[in-house]
PDB file of N, CA and C in Angstrom:
ATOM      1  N   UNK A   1      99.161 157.155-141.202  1.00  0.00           N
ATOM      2  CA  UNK A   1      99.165 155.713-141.183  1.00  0.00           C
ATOM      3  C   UNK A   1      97.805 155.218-141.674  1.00  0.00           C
ATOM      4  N   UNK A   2      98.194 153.936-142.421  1.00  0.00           N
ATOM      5  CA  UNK A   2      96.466 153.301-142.745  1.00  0.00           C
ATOM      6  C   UNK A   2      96.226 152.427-141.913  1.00  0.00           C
ATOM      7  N   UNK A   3      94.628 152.069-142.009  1.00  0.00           N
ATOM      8  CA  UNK A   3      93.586 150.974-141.257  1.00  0.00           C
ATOM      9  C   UNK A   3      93.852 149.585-142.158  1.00  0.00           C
ATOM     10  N   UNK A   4      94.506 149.985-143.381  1.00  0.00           N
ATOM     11  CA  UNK A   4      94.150 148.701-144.654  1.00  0.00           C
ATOM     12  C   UNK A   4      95.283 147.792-144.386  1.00  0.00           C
ATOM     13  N   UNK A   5      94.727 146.503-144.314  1.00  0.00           N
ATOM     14  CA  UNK A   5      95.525 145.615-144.043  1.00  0.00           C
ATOM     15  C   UNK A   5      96.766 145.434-145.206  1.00  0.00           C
ATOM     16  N   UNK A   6      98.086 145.085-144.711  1.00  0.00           N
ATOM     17  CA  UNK A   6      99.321 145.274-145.848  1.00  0.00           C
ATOM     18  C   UNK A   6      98.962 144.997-147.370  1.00  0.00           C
ATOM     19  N   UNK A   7      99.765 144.792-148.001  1.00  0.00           N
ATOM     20  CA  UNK A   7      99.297 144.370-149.815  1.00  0.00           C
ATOM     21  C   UNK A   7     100.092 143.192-149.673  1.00  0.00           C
ATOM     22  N   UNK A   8      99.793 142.298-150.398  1.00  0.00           N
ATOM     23  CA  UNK A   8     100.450 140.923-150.389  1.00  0.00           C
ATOM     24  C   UNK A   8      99.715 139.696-149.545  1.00  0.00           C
ATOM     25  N   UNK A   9      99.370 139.929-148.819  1.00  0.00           N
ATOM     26  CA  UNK A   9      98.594 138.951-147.785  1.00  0.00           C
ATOM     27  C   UNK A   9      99.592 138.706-146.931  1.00  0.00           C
ATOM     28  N   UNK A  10     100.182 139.292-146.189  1.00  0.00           N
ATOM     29  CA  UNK A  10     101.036 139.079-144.936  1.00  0.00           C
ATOM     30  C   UNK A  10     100.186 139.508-144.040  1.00  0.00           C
ATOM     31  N   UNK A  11     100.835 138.565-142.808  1.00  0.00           N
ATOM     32  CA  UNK A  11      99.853 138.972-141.643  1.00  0.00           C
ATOM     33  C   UNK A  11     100.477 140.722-141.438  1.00  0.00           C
ATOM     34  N   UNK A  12      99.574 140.883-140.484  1.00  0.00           N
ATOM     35  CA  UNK A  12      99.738 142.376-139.564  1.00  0.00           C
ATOM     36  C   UNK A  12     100.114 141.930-138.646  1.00  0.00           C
ATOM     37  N   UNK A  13     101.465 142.702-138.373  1.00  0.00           N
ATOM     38  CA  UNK A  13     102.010 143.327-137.042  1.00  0.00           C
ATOM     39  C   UNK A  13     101.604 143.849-136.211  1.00  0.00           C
ATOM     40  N   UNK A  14     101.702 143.383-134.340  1.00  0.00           N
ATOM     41  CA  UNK A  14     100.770 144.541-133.463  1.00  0.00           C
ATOM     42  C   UNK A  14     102.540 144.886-133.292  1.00  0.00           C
ATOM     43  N   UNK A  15     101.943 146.540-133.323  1.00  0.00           N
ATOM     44  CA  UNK A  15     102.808 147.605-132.481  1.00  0.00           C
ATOM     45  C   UNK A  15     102.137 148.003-131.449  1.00  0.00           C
ATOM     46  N   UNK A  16     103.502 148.030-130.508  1.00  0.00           N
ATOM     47  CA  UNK A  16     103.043 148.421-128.956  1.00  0.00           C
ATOM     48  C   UNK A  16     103.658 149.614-128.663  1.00  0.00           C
ATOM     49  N   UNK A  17     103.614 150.692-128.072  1.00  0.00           N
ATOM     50  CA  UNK A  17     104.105 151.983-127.692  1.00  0.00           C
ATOM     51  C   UNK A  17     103.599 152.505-126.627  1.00  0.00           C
ATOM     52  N   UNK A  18     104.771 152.683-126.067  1.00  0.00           N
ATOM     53  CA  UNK A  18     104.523 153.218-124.651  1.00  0.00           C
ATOM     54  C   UNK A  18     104.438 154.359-124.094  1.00  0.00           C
ATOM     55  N   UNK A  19     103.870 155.144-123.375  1.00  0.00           N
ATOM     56  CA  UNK A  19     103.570 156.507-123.156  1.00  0.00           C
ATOM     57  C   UNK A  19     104.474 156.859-123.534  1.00  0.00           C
ATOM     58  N   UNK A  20     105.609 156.872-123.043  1.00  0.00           N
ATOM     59  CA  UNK A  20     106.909 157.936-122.865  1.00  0.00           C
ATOM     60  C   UNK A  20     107.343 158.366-124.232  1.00  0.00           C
ATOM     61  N   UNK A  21     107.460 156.867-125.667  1.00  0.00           N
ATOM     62  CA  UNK A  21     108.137 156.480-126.452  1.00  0.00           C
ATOM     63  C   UNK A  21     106.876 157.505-127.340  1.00  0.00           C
ATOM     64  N   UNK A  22     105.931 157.486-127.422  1.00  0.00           N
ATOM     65  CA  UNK A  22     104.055 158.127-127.917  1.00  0.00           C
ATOM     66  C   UNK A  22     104.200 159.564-127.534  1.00  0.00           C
ATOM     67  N   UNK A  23     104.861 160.119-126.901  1.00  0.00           N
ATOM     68  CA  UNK A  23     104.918 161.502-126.004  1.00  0.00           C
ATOM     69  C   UNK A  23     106.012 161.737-127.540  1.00  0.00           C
ATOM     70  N   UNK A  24     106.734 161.665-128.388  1.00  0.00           N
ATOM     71  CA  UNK A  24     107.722 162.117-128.956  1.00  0.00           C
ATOM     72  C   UNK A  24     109.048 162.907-128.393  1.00  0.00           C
ATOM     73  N   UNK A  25     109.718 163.027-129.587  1.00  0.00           N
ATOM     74  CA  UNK A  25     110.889 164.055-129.264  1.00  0.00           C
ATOM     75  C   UNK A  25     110.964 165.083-130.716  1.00  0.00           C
ATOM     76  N   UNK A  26     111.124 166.446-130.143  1.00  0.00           N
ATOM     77  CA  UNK A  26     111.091 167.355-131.016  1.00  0.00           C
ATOM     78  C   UNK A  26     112.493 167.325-131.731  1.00  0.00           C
ATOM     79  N   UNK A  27     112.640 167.244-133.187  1.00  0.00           N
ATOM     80  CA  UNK A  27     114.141 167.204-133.712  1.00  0.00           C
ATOM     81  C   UNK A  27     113.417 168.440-134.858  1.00  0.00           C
ATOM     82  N   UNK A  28     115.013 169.075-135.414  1.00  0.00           N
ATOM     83  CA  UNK A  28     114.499 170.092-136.592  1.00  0.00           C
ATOM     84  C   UNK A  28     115.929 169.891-137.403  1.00  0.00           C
ATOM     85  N   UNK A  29     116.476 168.801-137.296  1.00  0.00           N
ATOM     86  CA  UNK A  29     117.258 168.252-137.811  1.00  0.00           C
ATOM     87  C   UNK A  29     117.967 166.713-137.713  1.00  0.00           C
ATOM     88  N   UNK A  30     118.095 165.957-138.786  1.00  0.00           N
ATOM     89  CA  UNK A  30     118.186 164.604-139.257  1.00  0.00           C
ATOM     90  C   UNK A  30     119.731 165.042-139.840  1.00  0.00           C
ATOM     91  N   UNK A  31     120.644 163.881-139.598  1.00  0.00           N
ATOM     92  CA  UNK A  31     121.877 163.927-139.925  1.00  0.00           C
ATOM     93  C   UNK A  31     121.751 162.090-140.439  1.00  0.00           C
ATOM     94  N   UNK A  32     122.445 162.121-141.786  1.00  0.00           N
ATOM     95  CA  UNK A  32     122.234 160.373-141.983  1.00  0.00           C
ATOM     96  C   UNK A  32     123.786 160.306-142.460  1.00  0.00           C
ATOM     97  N   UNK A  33     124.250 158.965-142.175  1.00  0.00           N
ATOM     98  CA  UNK A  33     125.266 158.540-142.266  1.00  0.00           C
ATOM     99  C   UNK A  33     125.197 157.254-143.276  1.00  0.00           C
ATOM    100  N   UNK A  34     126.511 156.779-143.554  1.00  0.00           N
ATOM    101  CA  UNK A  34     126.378 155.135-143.838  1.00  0.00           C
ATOM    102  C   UNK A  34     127.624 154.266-144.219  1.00  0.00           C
ATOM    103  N   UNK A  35     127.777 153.124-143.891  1.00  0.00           N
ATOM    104  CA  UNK A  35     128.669 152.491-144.248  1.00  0.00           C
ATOM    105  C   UNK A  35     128.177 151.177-144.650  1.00  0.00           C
ATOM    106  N   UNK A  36     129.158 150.698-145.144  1.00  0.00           N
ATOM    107  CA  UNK A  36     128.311 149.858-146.353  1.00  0.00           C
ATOM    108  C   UNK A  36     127.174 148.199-145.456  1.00  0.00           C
ATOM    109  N   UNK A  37     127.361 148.562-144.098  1.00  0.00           N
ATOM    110  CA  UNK A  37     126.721 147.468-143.334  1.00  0.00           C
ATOM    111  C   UNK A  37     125.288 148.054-143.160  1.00  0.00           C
ATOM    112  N   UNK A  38     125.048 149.237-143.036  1.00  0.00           N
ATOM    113  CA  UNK A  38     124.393 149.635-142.300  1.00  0.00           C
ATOM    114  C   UNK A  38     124.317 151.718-142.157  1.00  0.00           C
ATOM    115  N   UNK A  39     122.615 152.539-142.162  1.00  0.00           N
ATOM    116  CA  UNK A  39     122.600 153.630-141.851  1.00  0.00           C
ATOM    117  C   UNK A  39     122.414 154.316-140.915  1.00  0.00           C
ATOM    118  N   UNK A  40     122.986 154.900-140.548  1.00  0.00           N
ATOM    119  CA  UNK A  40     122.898 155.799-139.156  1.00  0.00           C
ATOM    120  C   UNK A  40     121.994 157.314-139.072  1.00  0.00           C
ATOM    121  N   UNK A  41     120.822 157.224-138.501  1.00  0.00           N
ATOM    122  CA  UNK A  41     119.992 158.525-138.409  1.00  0.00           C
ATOM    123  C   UNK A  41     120.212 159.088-137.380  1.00  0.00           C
ATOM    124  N   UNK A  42     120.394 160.602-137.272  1.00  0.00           N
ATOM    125  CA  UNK A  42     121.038 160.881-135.913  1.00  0.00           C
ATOM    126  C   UNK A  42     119.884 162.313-136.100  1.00  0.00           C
ATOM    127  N   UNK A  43     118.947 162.019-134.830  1.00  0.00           N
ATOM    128  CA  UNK A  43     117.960 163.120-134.940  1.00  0.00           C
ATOM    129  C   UNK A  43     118.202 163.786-133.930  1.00  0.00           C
ATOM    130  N   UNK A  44     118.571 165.453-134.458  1.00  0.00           N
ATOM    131  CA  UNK A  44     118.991 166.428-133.594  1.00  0.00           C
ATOM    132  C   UNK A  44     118.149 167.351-133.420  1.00  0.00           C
ATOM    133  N   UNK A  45     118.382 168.129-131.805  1.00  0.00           N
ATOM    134  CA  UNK A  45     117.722 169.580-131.764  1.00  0.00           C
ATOM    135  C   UNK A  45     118.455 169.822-132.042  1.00  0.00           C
ATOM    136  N   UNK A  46     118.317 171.485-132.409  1.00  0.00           N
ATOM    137  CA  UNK A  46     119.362 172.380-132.829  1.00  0.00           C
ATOM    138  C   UNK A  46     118.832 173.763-132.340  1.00  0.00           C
ATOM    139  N   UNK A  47     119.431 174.472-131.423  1.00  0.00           N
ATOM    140  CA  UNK A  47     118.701 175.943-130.820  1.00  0.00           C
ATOM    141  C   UNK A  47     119.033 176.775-131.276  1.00  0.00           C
ATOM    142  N   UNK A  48     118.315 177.795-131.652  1.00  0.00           N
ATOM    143  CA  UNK A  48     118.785 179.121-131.479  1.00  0.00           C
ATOM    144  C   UNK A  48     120.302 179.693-131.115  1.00  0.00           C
ATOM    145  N   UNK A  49     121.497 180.285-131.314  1.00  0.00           N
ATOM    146  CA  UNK A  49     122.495 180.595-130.646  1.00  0.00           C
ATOM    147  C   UNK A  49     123.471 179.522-129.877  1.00  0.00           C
ATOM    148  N   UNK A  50     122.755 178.523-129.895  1.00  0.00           N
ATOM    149  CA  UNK A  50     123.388 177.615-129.067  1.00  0.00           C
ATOM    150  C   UNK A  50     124.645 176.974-130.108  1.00  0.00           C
ATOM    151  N   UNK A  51     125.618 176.654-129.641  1.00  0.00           N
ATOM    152  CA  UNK A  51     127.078 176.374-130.230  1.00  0.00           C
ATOM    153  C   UNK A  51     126.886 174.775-130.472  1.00  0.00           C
ATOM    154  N   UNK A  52     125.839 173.527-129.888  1.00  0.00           N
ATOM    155  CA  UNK A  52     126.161 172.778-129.498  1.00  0.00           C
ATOM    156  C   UNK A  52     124.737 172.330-130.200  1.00  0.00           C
ATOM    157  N   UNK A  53     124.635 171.141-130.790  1.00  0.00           N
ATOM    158  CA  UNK A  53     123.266 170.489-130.891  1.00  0.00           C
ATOM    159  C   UNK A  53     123.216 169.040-130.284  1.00  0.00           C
ATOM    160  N   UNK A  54     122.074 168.733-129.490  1.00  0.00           N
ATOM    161  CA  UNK A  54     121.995 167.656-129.080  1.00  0.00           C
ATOM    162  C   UNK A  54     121.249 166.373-129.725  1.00  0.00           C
ATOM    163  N   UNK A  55     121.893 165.262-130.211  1.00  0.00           N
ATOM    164  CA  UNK A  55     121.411 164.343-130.923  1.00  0.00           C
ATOM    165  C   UNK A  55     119.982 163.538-129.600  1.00  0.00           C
ATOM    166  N   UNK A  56     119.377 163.932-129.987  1.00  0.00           N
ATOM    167  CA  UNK A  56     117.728 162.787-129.185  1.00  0.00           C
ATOM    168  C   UNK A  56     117.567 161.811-129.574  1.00  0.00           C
ATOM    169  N   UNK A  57     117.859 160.782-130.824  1.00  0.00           N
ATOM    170  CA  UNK A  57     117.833 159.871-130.956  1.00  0.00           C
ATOM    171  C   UNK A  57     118.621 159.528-131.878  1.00  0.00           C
ATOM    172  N   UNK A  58     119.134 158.434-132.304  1.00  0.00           N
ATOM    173  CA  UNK A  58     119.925 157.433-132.744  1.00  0.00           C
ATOM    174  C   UNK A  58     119.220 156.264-133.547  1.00  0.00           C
ATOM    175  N   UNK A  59     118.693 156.284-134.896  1.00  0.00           N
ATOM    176  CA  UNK A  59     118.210 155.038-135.558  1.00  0.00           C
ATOM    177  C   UNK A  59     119.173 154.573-136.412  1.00  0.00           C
ATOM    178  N   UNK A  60     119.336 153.464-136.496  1.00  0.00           N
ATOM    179  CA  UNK A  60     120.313 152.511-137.271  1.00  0.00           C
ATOM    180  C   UNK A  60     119.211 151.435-138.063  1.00  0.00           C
ATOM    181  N   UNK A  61     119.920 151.278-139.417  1.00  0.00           N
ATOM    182  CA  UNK A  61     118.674 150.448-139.988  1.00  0.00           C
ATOM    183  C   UNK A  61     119.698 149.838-141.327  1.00  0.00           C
ATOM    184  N   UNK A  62     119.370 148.721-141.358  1.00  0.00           N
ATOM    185  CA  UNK A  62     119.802 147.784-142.706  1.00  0.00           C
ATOM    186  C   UNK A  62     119.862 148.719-144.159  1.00  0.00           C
ATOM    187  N   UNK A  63     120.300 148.515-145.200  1.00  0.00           N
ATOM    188  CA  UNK A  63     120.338 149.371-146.225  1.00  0.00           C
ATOM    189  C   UNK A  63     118.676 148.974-146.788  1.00  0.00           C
ATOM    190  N   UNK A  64     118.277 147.411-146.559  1.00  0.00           N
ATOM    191  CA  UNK A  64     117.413 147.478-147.317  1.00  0.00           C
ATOM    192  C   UNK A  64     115.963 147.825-146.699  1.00  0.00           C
ATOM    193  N   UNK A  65     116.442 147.993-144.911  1.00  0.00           N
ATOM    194  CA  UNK A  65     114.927 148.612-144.297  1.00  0.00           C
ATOM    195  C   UNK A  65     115.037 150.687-144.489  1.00  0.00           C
ATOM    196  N   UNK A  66     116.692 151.437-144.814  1.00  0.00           N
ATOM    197  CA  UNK A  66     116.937 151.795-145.294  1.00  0.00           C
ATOM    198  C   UNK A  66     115.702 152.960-146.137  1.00  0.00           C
ATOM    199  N   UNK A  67     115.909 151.909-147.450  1.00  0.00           N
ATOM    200  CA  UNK A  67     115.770 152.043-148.683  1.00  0.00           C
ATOM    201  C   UNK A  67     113.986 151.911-148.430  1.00  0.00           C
ATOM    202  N   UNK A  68     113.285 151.636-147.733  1.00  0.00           N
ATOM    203  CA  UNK A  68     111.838 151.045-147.498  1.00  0.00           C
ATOM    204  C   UNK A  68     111.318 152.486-146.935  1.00  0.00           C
ATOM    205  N   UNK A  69     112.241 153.052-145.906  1.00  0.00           N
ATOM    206  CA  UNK A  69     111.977 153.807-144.991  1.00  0.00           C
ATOM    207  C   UNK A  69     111.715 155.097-146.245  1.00  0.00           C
ATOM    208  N   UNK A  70     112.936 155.409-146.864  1.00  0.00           N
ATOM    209  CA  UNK A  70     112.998 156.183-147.738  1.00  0.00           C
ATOM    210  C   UNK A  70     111.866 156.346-148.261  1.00  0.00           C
ATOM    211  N   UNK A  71     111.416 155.156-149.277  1.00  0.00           N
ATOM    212  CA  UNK A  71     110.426 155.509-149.877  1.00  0.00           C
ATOM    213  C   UNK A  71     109.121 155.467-148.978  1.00  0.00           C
ATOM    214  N   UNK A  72     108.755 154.997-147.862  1.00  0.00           N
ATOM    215  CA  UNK A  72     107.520 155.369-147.044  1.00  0.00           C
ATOM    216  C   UNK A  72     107.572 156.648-146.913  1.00  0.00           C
ATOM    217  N   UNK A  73     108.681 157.406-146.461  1.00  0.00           N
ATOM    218  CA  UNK A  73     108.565 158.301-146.138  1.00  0.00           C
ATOM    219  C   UNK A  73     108.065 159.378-147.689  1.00  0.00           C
ATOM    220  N   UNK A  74     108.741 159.201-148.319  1.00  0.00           N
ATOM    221  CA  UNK A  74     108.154 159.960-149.803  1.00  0.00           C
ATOM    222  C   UNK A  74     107.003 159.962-150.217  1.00  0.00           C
ATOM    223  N   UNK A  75     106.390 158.531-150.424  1.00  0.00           N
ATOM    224  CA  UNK A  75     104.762 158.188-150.283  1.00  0.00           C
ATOM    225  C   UNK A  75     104.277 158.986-149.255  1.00  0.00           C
ATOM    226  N   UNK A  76     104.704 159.454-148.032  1.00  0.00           N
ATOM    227  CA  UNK A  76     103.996 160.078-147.148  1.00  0.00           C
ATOM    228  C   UNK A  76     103.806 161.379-147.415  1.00  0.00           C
ATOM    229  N   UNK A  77     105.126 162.158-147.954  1.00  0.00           N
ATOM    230  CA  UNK A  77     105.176 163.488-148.167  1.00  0.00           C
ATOM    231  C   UNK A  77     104.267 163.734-149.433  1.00  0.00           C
ATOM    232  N   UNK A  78     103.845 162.934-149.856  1.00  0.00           N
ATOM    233  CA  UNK A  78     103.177 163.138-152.030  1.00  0.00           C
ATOM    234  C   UNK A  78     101.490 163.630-151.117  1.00  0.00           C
ATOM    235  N   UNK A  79     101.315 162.791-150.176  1.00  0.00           N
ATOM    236  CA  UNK A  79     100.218 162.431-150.016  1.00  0.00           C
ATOM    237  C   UNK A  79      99.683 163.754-148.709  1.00  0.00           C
ATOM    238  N   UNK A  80     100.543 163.835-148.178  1.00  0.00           N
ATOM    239  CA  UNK A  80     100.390 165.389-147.650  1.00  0.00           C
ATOM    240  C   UNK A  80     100.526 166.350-148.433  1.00  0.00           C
ATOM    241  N   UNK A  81     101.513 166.372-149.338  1.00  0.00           N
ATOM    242  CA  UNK A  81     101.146 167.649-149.724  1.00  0.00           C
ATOM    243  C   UNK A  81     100.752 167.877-150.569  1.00  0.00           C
ATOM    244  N   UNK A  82      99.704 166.553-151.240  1.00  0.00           N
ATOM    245  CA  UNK A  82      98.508 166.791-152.304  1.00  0.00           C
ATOM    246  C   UNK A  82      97.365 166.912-150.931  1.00  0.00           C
ATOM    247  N   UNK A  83      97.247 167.044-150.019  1.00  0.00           N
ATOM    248  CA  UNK A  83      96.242 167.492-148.970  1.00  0.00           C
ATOM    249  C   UNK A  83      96.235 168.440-148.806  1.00  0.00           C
ATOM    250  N   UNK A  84      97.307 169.159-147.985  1.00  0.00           N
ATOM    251  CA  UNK A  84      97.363 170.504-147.303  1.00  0.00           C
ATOM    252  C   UNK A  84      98.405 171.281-148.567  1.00  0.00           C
ATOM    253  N   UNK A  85      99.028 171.097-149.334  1.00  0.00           N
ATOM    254  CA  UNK A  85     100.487 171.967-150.697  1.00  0.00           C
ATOM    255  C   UNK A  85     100.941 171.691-150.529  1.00  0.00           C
ATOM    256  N   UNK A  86     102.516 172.053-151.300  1.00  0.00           N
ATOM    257  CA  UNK A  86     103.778 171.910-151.113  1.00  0.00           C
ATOM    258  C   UNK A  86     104.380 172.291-150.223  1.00  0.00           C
ATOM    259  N   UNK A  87     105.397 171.431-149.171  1.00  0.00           N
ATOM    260  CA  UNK A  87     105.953 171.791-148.186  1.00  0.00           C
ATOM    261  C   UNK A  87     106.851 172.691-148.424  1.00  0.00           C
ATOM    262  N   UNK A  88     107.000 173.976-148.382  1.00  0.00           N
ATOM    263  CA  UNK A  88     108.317 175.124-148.147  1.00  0.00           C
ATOM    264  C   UNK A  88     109.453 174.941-147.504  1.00  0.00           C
ATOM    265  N   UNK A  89     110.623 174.199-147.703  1.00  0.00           N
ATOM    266  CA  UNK A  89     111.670 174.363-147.111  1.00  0.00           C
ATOM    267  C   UNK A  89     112.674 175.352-146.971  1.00  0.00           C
ATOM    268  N   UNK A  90     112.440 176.353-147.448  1.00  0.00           N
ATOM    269  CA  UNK A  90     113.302 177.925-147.317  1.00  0.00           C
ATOM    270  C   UNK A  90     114.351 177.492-145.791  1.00  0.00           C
ATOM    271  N   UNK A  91     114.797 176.445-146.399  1.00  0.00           N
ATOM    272  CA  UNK A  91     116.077 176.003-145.468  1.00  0.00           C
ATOM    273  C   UNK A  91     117.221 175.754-145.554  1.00  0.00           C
ATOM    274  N   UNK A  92     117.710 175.844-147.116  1.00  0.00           N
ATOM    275  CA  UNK A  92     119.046 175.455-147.964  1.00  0.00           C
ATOM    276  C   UNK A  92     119.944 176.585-147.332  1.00  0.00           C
ATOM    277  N   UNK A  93     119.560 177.333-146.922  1.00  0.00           N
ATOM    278  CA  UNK A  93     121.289 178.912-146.547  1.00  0.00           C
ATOM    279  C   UNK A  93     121.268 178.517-145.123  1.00  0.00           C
ATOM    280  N   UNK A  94     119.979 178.127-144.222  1.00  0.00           N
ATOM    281  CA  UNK A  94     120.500 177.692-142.762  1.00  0.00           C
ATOM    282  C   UNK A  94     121.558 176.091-142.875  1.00  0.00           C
ATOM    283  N   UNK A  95     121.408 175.325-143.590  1.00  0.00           N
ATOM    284  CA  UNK A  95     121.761 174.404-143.696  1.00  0.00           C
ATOM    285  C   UNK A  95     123.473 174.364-143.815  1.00  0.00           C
ATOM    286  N   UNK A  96     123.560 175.126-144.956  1.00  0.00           N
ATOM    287  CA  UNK A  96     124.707 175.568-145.675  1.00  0.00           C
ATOM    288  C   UNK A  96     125.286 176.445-144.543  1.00  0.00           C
ATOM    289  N   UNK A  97     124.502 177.215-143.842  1.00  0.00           N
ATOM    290  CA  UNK A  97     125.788 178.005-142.732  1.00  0.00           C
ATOM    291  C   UNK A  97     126.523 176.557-141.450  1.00  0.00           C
ATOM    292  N   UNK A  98     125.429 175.627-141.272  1.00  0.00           N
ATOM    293  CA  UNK A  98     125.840 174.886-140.419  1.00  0.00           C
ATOM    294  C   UNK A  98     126.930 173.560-140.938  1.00  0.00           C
ATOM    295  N   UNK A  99     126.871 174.193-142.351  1.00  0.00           N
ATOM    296  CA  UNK A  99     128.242 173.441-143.024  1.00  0.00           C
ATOM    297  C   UNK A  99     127.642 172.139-143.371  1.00  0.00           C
ATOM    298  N   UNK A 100     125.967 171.924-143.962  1.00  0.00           N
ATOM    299  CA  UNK A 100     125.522 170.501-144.567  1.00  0.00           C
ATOM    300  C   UNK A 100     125.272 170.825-146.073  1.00  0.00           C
ATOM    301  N   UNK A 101     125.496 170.140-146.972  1.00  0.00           N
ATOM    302  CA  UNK A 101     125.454 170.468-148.437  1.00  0.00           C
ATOM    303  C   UNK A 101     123.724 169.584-148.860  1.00  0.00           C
ATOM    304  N   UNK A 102     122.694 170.849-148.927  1.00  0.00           N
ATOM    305  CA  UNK A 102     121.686 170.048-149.533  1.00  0.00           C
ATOM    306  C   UNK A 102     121.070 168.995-150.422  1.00  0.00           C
ATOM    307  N   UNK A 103     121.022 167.879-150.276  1.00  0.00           N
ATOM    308  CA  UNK A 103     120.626 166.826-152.264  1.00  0.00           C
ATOM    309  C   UNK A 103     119.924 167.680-153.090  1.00  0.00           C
ATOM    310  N   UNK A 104     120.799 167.493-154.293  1.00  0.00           N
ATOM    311  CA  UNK A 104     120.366 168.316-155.423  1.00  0.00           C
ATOM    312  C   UNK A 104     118.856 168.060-156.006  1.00  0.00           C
ATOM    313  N   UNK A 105     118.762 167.109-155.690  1.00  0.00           N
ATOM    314  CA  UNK A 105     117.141 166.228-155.734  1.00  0.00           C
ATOM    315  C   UNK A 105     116.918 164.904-155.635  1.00  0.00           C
ATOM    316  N   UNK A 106     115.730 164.874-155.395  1.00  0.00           N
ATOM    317  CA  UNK A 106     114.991 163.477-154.696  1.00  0.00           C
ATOM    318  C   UNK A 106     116.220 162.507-154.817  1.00  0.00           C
ATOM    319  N   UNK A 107     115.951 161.291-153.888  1.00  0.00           N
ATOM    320  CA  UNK A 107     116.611 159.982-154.399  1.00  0.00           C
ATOM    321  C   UNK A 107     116.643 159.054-155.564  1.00  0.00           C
ATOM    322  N   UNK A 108     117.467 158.614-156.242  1.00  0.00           N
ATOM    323  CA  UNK A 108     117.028 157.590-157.063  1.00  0.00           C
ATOM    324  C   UNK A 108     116.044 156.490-156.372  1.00  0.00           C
TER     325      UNK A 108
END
């Protein structure tokens, strides 16, 4: 996250967060959905052997906060891994056994 105030001259937002919400939840899997109102993020554990994965959280978001999220999140990944490299996902055959078909690449 940055210190620099937004681009445009909009005010800044205070965010508030509360221990519990600041403590996180461990997910090692994101399931996204959508219908044309609206996307559904469904962030799962997933264990070892276990038959069953439990969804920990539930985000729902407009197509066009969506589409914002998307690309923050991409800006985020460029910028890590011109810091620390390229992130390794050697995760496409676990994926594929749990029956999810990987994006062939990035988003438009």
């Amino acid at each position: 996250m940055s210190d620099q105030p937004p681009k445009g001259g909009g005010k800044q937002i205070q965010i508030e967060l509360d221990e519990k919400t600041g403590a996180g939840e461990y997910v090692n899997l994101a399931i996204v959905t959508h219908s044309p109102a609206e996307f559904v993020l469904d962030f799962t554990q997933v264990m070892p052997g276990m038959p069953k994965a439990r969804v920990r959280s539930r985000v729902i978001m407009a197509p066009l906060h969506a589409k914002a999220f998307a690309l923050a999140l991409q800006d985020n990944i460029a910028k890590y891994e011109t810091r620390f490299g390229e992130i390794q996902s050697g995760q496409e055959e676990w994926l594929k056994e749990l029956g999810f078909q990987p994006p062939d690449g990035p988003p438009n």
